[in-house]
Every structure is written in C-alpha cells, then in structure tokens.
PDB file of N, CA and C in Angstrom:
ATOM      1  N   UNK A   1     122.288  87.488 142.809  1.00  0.00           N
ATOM      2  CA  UNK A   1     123.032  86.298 142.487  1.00  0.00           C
ATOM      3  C   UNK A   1     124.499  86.522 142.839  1.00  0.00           C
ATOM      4  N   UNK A   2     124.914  85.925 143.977  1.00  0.00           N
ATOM      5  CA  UNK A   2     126.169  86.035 144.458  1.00  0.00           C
ATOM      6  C   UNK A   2     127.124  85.531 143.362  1.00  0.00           C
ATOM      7  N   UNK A   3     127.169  84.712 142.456  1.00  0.00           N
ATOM      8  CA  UNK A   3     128.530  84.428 141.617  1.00  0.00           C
ATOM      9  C   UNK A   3     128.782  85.143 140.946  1.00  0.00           C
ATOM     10  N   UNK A   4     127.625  86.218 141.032  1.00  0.00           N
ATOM     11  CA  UNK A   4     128.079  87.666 139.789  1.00  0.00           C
ATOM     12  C   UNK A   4     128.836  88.403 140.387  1.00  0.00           C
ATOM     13  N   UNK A   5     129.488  88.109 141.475  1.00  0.00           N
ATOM     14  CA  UNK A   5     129.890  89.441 142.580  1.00  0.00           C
ATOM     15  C   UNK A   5     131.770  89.171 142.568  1.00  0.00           C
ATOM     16  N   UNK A   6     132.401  87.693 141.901  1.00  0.00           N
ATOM     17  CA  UNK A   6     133.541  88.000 142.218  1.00  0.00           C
ATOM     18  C   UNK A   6     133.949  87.956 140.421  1.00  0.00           C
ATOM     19  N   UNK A   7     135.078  88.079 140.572  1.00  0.00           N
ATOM     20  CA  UNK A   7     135.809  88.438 138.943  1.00  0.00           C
ATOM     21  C   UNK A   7     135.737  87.713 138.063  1.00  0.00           C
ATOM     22  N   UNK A   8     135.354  86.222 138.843  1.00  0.00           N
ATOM     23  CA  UNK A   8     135.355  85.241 137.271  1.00  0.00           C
ATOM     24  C   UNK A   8     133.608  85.362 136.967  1.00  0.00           C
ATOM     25  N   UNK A   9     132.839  85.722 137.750  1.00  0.00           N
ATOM     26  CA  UNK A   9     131.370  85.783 137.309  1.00  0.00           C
ATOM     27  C   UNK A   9     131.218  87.039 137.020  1.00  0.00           C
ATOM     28  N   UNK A  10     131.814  88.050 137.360  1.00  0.00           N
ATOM     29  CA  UNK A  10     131.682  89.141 136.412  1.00  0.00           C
ATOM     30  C   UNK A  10     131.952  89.328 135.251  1.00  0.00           C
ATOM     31  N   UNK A  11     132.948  88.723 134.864  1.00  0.00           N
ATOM     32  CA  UNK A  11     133.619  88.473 133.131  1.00  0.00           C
ATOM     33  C   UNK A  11     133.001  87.563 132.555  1.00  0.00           C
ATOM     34  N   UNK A  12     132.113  86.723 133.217  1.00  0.00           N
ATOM     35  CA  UNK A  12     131.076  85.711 132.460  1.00  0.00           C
ATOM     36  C   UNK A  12     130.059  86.433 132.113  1.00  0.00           C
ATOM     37  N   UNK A  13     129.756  87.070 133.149  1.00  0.00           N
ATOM     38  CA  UNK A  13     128.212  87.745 132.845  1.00  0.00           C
ATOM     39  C   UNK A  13     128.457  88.968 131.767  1.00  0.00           C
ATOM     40  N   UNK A  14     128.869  89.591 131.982  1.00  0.00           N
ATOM     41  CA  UNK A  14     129.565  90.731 130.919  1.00  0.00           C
ATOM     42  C   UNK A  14     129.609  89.998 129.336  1.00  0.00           C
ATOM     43  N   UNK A  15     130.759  88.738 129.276  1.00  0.00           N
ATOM     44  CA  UNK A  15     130.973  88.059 127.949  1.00  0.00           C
ATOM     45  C   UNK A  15     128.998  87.745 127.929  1.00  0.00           C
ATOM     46  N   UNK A  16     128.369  86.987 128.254  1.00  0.00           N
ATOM     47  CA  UNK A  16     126.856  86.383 127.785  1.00  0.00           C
ATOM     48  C   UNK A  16     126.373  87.756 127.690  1.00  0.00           C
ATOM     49  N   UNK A  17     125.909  88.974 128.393  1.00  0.00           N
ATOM     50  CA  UNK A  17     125.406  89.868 128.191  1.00  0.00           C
ATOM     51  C   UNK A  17     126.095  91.183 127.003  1.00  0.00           C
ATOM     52  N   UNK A  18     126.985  91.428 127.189  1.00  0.00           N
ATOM     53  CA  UNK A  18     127.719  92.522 126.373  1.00  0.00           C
ATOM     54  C   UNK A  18     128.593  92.490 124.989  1.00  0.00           C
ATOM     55  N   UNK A  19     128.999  91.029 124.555  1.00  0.00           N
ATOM     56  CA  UNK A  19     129.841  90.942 123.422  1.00  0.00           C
ATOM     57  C   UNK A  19     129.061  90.940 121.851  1.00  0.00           C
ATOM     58  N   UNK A  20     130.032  91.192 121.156  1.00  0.00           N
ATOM     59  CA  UNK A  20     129.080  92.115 120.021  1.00  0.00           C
ATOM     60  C   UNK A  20     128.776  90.830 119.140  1.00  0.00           C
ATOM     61  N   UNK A  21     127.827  90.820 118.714  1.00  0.00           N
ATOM     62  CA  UNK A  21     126.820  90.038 117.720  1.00  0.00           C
ATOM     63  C   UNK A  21     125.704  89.009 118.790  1.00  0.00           C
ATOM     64  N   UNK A  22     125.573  89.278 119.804  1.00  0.00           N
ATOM     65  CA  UNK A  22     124.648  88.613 120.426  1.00  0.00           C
ATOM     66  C   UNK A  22     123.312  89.161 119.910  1.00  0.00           C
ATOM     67  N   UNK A  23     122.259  87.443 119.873  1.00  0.00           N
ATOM     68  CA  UNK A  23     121.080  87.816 119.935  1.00  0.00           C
ATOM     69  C   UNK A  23     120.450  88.698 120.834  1.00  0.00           C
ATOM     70  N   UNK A  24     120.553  88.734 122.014  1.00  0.00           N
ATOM     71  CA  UNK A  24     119.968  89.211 122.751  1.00  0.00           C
ATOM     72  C   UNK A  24     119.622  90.582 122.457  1.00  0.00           C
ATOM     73  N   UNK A  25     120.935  91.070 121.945  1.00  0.00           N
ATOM     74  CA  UNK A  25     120.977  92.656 121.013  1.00  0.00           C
ATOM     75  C   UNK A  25     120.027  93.352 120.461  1.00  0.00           C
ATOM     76  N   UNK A  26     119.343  92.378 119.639  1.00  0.00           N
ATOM     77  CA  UNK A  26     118.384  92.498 119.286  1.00  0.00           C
ATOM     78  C   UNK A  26     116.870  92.346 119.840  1.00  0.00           C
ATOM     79  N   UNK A  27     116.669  92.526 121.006  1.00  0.00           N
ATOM     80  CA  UNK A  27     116.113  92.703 121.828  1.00  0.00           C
ATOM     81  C   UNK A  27     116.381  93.666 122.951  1.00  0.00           C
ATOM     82  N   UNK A  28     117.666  93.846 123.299  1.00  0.00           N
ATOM     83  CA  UNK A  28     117.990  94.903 124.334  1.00  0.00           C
ATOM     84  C   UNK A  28     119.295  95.799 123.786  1.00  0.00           C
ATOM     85  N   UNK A  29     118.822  96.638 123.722  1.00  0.00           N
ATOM     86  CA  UNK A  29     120.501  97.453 123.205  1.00  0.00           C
ATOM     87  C   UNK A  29     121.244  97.152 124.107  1.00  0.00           C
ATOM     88  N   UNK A  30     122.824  97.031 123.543  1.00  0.00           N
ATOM     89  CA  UNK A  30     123.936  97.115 124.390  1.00  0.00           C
ATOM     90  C   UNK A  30     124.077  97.917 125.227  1.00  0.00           C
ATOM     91  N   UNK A  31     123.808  99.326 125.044  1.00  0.00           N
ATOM     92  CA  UNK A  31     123.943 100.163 125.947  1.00  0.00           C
ATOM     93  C   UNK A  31     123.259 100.483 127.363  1.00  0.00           C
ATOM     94  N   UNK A  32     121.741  99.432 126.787  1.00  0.00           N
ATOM     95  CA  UNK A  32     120.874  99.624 128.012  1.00  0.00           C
ATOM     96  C   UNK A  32     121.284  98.440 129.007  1.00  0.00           C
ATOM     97  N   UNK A  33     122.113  97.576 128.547  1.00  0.00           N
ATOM     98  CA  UNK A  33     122.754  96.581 128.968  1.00  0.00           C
ATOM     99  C   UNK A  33     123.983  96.813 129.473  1.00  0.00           C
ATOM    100  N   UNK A  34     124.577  98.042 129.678  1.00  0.00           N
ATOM    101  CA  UNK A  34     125.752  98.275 130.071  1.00  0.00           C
ATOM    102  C   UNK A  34     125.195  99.232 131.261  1.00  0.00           C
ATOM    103  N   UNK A  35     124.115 100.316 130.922  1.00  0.00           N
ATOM    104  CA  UNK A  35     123.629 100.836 132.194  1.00  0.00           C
ATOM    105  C   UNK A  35     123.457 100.192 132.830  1.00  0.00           C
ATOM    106  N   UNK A  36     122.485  98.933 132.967  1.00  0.00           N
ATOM    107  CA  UNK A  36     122.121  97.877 133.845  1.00  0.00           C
ATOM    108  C   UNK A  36     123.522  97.440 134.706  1.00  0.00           C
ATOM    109  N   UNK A  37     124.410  96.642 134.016  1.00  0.00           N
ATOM    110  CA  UNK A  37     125.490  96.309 134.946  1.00  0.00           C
ATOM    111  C   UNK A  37     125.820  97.039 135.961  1.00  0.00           C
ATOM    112  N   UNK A  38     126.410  98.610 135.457  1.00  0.00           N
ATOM    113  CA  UNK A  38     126.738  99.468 136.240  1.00  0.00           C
ATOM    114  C   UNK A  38     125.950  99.288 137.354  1.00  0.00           C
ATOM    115  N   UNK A  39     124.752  99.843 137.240  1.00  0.00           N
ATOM    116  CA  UNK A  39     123.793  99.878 138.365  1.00  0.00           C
ATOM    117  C   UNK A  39     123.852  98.715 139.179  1.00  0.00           C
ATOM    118  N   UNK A  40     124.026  97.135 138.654  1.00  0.00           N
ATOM    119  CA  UNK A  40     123.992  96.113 139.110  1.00  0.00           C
ATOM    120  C   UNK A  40     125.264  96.262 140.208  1.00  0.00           C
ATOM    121  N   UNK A  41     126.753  96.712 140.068  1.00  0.00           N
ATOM    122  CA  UNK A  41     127.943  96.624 140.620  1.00  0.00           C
ATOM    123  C   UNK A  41     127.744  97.637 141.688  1.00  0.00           C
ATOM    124  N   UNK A  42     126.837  98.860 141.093  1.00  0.00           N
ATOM    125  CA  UNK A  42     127.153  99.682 142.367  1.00  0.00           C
ATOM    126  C   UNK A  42     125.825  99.279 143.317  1.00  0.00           C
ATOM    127  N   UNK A  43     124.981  98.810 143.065  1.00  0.00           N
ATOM    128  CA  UNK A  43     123.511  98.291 144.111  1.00  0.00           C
ATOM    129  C   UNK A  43     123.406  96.662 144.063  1.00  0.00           C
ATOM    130  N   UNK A  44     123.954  95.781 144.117  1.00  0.00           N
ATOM    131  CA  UNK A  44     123.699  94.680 144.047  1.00  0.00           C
ATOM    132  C   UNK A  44     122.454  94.319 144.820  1.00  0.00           C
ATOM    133  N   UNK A  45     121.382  94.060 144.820  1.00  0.00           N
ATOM    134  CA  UNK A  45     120.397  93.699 145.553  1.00  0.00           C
ATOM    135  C   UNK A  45     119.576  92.421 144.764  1.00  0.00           C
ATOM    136  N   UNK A  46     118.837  92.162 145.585  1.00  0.00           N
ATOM    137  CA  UNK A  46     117.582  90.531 145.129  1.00  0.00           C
ATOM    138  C   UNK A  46     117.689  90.796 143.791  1.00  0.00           C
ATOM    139  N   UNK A  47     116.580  91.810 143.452  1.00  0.00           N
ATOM    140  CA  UNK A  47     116.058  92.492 142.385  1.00  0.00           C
ATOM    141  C   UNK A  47     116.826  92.336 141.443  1.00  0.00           C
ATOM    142  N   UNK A  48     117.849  93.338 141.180  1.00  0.00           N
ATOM    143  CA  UNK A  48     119.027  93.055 140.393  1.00  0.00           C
ATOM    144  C   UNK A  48     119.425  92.044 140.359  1.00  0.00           C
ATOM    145  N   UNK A  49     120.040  91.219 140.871  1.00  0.00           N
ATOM    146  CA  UNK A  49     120.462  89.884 140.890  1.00  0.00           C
ATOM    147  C   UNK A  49     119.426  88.910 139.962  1.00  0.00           C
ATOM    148  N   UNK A  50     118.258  88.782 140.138  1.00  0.00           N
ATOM    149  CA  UNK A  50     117.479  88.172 139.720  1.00  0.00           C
ATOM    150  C   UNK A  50     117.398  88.250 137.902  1.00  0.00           C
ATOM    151  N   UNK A  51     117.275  90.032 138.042  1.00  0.00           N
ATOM    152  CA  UNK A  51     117.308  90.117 136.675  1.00  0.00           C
ATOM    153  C   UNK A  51     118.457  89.744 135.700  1.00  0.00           C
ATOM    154  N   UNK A  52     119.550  90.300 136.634  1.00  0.00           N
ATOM    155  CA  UNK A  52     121.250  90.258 135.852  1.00  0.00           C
ATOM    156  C   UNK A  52     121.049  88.144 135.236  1.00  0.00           C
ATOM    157  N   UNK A  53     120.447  87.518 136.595  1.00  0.00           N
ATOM    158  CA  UNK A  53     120.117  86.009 135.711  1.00  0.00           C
ATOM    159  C   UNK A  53     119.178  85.584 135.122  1.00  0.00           C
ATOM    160  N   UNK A  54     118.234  86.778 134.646  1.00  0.00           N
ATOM    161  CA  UNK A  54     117.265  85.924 133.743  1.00  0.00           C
ATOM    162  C   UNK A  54     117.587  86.411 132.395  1.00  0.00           C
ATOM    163  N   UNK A  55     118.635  87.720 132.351  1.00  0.00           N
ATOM    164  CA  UNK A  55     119.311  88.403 131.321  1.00  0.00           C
ATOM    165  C   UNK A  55     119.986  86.984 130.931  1.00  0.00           C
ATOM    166  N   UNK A  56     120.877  86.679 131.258  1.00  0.00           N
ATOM    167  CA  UNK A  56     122.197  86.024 131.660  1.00  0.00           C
ATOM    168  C   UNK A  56     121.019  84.287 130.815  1.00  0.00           C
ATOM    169  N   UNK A  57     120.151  83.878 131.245  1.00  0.00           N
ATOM    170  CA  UNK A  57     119.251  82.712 131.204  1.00  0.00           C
ATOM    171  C   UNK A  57     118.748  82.631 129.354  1.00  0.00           C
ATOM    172  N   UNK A  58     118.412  84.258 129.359  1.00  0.00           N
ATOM    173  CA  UNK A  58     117.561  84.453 128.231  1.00  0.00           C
ATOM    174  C   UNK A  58     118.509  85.044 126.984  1.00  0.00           C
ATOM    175  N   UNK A  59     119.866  85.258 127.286  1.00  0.00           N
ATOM    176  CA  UNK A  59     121.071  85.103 126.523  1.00  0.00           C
ATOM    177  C   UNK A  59     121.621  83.957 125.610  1.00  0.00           C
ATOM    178  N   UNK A  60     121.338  83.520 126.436  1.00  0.00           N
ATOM    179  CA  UNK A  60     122.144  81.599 126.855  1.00  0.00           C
ATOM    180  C   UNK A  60     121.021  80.969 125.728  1.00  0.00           C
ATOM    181  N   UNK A  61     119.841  81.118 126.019  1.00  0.00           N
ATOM    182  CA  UNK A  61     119.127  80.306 125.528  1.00  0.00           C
ATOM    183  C   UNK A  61     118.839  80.876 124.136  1.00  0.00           C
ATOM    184  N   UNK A  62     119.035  82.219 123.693  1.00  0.00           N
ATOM    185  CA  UNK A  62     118.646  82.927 122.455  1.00  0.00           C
ATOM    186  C   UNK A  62     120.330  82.474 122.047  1.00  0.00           C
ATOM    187  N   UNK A  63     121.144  82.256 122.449  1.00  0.00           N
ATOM    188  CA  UNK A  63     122.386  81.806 121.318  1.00  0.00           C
ATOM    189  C   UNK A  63     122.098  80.201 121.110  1.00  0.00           C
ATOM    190  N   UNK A  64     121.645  79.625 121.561  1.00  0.00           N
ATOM    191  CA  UNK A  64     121.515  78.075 121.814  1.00  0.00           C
ATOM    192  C   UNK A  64     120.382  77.716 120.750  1.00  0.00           C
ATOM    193  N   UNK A  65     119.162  78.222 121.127  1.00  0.00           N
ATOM    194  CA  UNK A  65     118.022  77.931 119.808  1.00  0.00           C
ATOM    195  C   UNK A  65     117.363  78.887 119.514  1.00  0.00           C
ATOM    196  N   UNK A  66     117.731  80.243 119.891  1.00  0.00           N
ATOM    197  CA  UNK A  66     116.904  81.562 119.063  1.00  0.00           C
ATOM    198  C   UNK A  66     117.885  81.506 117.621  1.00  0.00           C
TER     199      UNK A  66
END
C-alpha cells in the first residue's frame, strides 16, 4: 500500500496501529506490532502492504464497534 510509504501515511498508520489503549492490543501485542512496521519500512512489498491494511482496516473497525 503505497500511502504508507510517505510521512503523512506513516504517522497515520503508526497512530491506528501503535498508540496505547487500542483494541487491537488486545489481540496483537504492541510489540509484535512494532516488529511488523520495522520490517514493513525496511521490505515494503504486496504482502506487507496488504497486511500493514488489513491491520490498519481491523484497527479502525475494533475502535468503531469492537
């Protein structure tokens, strides 16, 4: 997902994935969520991309009505 690649979609994706009291948390540790990025910045590929937005999808939607 290319909009994750310049600075304002990186600080989006980071804020939905990484800030503290998210649901998602409770489902994925933060930390395994911070490895992921990394890996995401230094390999950007399909794969990654895909996941970084269904992370990013399934965030969104667990603050909204989880």
């Amino acid at each position: 997902e290319v909009q994750f690649l310049n600075s304002r979609g990186r600080t989006g994706l980071e804020q939905r994935l990484l800030s503290k009291g998210l649901k998602l948390h409770n489902f994925i540790p933060q930390k395994k969520l911070e490895s992921f990025l990394r890996e995401f910045y230094i390999r950007p590929d399909a794969a990654n991309g895909y996941a970084a937005s269904m992370l990013l999808t399934f965030s969104a939607w667990l603050e909204q009505y989880g």
